[in-house]
C-alpha atoms as a PDB file:
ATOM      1  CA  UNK A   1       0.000   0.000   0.000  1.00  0.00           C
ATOM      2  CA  UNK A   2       2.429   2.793   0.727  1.00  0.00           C
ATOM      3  CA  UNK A   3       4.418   1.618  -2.341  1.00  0.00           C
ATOM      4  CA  UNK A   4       1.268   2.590  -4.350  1.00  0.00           C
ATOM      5  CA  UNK A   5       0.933   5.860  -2.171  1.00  0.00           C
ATOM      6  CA  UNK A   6       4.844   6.783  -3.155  1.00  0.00           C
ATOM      7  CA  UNK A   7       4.143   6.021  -6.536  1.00  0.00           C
ATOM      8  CA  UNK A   8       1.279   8.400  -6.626  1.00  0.00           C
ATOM      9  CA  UNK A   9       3.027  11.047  -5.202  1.00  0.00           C
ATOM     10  CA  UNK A  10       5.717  10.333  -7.654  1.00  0.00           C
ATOM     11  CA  UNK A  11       3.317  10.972 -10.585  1.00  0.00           C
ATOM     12  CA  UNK A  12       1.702  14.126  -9.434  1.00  0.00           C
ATOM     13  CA  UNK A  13       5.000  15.312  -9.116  1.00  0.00           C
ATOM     14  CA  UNK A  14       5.790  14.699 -12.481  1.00  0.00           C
ATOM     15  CA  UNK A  15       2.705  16.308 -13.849  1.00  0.00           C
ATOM     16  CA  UNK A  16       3.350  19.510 -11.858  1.00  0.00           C
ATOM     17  CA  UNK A  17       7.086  19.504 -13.408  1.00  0.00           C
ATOM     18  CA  UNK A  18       5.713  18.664 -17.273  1.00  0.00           C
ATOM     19  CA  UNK A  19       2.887  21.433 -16.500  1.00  0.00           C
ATOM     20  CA  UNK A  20       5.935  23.850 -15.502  1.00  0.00           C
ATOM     21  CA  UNK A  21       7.860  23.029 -18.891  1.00  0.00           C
ATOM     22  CA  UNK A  22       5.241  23.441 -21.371  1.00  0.00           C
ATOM     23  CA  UNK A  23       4.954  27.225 -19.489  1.00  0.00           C
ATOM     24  CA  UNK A  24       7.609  29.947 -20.839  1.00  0.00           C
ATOM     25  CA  UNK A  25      10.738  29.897 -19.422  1.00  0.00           C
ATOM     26  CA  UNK A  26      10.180  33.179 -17.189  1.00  0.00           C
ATOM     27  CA  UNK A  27       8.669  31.343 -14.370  1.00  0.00           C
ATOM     28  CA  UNK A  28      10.525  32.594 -11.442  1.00  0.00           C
ATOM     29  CA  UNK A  29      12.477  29.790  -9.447  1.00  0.00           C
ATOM     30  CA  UNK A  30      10.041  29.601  -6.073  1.00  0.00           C
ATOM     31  CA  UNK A  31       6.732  28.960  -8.375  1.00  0.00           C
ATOM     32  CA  UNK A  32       8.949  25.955 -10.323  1.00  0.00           C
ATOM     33  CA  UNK A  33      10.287  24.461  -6.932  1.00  0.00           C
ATOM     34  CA  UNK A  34       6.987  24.731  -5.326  1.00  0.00           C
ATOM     35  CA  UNK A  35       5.793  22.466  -8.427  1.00  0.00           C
ATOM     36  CA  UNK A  36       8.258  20.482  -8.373  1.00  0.00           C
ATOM     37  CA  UNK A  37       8.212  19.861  -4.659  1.00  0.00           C
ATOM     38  CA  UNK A  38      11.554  21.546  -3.828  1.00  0.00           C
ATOM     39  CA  UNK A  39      12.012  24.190  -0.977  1.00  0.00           C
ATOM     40  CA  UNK A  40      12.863  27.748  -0.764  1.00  0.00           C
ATOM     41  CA  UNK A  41      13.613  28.102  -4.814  1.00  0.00           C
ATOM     42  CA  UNK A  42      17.021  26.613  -4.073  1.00  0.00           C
ATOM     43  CA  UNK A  43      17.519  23.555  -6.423  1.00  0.00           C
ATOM     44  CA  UNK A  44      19.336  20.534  -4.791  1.00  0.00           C
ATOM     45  CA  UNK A  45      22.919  19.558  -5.640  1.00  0.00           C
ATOM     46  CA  UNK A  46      25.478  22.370  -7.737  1.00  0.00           C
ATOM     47  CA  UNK A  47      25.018  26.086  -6.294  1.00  0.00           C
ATOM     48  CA  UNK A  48      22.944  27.228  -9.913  1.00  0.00           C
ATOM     49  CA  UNK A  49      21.204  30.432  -9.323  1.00  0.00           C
ATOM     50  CA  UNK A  50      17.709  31.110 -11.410  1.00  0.00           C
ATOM     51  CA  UNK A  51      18.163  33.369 -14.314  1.00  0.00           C
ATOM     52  CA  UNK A  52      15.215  34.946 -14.185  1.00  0.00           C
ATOM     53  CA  UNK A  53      15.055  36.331 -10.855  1.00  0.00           C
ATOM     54  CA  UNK A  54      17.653  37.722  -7.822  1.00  0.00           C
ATOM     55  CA  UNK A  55      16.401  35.099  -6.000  1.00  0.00           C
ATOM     56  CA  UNK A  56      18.609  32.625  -4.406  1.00  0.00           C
ATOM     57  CA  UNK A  57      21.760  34.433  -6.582  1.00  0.00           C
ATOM     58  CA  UNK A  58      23.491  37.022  -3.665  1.00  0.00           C
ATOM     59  CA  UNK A  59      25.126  39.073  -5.508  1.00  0.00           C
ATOM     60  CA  UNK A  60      22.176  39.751  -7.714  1.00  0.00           C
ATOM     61  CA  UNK A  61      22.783  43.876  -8.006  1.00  0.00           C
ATOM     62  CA  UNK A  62      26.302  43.461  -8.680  1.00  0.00           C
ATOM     63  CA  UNK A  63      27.358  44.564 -11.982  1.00  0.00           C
ATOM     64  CA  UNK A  64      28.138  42.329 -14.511  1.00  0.00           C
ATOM     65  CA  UNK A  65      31.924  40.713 -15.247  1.00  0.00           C
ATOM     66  CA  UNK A  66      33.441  41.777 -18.377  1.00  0.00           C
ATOM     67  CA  UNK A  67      34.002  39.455 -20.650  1.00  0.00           C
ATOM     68  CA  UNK A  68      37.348  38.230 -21.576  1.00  0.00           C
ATOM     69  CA  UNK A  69      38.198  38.771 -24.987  1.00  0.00           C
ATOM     70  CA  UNK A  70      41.163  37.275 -26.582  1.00  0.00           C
ATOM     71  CA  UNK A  71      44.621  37.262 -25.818  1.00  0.00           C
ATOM     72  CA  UNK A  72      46.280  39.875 -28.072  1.00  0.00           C
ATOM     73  CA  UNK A  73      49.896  40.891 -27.779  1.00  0.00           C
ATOM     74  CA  UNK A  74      52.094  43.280 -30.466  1.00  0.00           C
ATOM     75  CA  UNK A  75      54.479  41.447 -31.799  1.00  0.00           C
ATOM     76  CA  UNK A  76      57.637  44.138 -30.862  1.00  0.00           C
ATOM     77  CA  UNK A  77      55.564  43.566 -27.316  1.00  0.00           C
ATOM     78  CA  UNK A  78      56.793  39.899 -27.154  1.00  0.00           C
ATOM     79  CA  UNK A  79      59.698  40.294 -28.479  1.00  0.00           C
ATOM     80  CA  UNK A  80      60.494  42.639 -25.505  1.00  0.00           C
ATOM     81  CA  UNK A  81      59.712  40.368 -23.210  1.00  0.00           C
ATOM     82  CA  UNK A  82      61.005  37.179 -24.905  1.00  0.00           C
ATOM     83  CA  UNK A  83      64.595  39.182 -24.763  1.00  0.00           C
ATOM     84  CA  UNK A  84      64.309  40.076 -21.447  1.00  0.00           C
ATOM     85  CA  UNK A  85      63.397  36.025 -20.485  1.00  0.00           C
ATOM     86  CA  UNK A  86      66.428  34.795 -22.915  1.00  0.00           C
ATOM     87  CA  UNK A  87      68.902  37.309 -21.611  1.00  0.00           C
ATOM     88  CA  UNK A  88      72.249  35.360 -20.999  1.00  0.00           C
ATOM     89  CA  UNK A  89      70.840  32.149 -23.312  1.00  0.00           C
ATOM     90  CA  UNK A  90      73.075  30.821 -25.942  1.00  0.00           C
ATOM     91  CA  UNK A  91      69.845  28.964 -27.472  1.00  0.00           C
ATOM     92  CA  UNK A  92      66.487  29.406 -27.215  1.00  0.00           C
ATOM     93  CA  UNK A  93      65.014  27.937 -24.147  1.00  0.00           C
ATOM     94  CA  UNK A  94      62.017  25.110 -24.816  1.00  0.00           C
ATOM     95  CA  UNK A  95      58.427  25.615 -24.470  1.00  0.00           C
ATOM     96  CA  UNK A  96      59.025  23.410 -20.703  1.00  0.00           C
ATOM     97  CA  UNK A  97      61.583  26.075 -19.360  1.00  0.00           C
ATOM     98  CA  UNK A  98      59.063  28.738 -20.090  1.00  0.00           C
ATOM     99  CA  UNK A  99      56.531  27.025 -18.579  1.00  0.00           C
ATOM    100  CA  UNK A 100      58.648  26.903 -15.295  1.00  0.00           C
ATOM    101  CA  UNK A 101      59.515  30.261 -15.206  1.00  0.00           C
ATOM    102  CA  UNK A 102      55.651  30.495 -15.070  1.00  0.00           C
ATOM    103  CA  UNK A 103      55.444  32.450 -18.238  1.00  0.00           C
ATOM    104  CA  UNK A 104      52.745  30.699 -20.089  1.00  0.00           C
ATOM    105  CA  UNK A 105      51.671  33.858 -21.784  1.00  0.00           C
ATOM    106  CA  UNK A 106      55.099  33.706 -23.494  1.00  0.00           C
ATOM    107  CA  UNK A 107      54.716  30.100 -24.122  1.00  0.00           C
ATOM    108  CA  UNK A 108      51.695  30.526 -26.171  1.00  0.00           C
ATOM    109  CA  UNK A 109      53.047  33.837 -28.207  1.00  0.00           C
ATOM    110  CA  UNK A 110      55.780  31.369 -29.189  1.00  0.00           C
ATOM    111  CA  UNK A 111      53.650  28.894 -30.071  1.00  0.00           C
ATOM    112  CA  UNK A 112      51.543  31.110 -32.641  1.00  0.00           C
ATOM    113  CA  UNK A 113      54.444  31.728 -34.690  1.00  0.00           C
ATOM    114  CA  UNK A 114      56.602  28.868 -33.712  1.00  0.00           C
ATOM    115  CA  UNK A 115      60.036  28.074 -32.061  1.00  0.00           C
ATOM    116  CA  UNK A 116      62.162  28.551 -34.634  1.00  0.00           C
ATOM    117  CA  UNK A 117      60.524  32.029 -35.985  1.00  0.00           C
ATOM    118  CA  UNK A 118      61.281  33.729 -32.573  1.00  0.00           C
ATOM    119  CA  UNK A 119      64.154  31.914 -32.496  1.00  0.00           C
ATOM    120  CA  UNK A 120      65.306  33.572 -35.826  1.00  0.00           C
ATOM    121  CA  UNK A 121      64.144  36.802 -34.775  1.00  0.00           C
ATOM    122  CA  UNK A 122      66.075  37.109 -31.660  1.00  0.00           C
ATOM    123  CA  UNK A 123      69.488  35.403 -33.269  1.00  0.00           C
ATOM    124  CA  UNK A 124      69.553  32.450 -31.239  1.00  0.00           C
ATOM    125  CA  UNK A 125      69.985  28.727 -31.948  1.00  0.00           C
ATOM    126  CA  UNK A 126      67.680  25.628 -31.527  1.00  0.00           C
ATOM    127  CA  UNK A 127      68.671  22.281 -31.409  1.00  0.00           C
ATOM    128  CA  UNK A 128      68.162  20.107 -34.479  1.00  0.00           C
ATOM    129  CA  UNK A 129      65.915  17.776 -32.951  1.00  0.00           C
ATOM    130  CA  UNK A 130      63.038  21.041 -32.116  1.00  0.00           C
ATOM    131  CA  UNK A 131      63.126  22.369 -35.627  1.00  0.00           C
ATOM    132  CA  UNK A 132      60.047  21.584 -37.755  1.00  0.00           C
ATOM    133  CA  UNK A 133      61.806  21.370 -41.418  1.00  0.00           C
ATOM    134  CA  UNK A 134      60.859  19.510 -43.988  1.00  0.00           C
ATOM    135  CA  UNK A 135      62.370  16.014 -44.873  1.00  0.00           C
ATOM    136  CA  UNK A 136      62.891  15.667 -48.661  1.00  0.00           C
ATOM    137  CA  UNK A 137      63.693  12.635 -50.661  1.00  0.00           C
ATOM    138  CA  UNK A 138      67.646  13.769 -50.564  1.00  0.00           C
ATOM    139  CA  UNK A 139      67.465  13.344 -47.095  1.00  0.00           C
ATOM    140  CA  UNK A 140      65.443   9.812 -46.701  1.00  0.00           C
ATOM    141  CA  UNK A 141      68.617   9.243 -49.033  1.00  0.00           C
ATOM    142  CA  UNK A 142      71.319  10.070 -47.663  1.00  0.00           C
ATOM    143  CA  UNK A 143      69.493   8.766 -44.217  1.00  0.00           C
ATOM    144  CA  UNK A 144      69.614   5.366 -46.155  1.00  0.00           C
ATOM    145  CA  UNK A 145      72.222   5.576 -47.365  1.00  0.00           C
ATOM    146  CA  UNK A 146      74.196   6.109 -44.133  1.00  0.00           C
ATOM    147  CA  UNK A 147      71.925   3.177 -42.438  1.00  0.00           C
ATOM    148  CA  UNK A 148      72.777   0.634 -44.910  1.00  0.00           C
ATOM    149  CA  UNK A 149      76.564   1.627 -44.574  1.00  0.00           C
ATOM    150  CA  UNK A 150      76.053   1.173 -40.816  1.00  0.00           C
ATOM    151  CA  UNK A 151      74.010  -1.904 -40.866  1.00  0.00           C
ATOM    152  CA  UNK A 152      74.641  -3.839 -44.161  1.00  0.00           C
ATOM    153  CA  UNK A 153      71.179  -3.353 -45.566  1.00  0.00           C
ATOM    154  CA  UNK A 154      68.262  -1.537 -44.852  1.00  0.00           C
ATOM    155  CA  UNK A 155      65.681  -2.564 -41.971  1.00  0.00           C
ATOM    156  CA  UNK A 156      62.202  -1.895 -41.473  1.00  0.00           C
ATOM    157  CA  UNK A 157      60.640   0.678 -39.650  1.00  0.00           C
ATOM    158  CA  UNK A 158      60.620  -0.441 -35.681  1.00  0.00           C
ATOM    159  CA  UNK A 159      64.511  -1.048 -36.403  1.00  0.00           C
ATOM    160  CA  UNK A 160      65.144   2.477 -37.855  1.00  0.00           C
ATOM    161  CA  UNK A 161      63.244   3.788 -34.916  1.00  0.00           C
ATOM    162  CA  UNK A 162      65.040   1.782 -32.669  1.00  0.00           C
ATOM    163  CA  UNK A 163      68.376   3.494 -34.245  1.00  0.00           C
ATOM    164  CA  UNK A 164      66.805   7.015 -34.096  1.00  0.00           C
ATOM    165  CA  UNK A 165      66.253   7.656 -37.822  1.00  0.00           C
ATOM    166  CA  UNK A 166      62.660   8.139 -37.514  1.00  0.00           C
ATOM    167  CA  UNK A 167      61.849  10.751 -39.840  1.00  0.00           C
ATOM    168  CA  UNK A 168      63.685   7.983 -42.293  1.00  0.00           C
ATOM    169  CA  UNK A 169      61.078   5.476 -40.810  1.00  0.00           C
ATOM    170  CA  UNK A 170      58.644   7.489 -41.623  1.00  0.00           C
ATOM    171  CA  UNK A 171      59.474   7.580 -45.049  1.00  0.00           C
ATOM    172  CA  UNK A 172      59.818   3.857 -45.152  1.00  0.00           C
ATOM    173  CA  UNK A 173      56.235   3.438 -43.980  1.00  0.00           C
ATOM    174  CA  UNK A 174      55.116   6.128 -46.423  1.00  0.00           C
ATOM    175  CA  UNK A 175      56.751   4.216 -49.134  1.00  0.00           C
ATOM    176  CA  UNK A 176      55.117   0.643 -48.444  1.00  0.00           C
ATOM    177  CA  UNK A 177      57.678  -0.992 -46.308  1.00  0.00           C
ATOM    178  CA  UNK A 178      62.059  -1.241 -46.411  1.00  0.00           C
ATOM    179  CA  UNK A 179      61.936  -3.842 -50.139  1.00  0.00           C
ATOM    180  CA  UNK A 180      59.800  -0.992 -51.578  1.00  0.00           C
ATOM    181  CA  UNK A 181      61.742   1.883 -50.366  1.00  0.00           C
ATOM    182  CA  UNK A 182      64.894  -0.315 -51.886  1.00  0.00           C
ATOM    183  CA  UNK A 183      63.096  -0.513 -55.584  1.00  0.00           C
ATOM    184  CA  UNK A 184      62.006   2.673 -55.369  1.00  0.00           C
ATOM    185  CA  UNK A 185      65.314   4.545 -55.089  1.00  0.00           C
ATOM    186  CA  UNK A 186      67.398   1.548 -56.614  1.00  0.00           C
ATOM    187  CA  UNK A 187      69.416   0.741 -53.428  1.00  0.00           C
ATOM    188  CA  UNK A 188      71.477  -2.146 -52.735  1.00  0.00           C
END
């Protein structure tokens, strides 16, 4: 018997809260809690305020936060500072050592244009490795070349990997495997 009596109480509740959604969306917060069985206009669970009314929101006749809009910087304005932060530096300092100096405002002004841009601009090196240059068929060759000099022949792609030629692996893959990449550019 009470599980019948829950039950109905259940559904009249449920009524009340499809009544309140089929009504505009300006119903202030106390009249949908009272429908909806809830107390004081506060809703249960994750401090949400009502839109529509100061209720239950204290700082109600505050004004407004402005809105951030996006990050803009000149780009003699980060230079400046990126000179100031690589003072005494013989090469440019990675995106991890700006991070720990707690720059991240830096870190993404050097992102936006790139490591080796600012790097450029401010006359300092970057190691090899950082540099995002483009890897020709010249290169793969003379990669291979050097590999199967080293080696004896030419191995597949985990193996280059393994011997830290991986832009050469990449290549290999690319190219449909190491017996491929060998009839493609005639090599031994």
């Amino acid at each position: 018997m009470w599980l019948r009596a829950g039950f109905m109480a259940c559904a009249r509740m449920m009524r009340g809260a499809r009544r309140v959604r089929k009504q505009s969306s300006r119903v202030s917060c106390t009249n949908r809690a009272r429908v909806l069985g809830r107390t004081h206009g506060r809703r249960m669970g994750r401090a949400r305020s009502c839109t529509t009314c100061a209720r239950g929101n204290e700082d109600w006749n505050r004004a407004p936060r402005r809105a951030r809009g996006p990050y803009s910087r000149t780009e003699a304005s980060v230079e400046a500072a990126l000179r100031a932060f690589c003072e005494g530096l013989a090469r440019f300092p990675t995106l991890g050592d700006i991070d720990a100096a707690g720059r991240s405002d830096l870190r993404g002004a050097v992102q936006l244009r790139g490591v080796a841009y600012w790097a450029d601009r401010l006359g300092l090196d970057v190691e090899e490795t950082r540099l995002r240059l483009p890897y020709s068929e010249a290169d793969a060759l003379r990669d291979a070349r050097a590999v199967i000099a080293q080696e004896g022949y030419l191995p597949g792609e985990h193996v280059l990997r393994r011997l830290n030629f991986t832009k050469l692996a990449t290549a290999v893959h690319k190219s449909g495997g190491a017996a491929r990449f060998r009839e493609l550019y005639n090599l031994p």
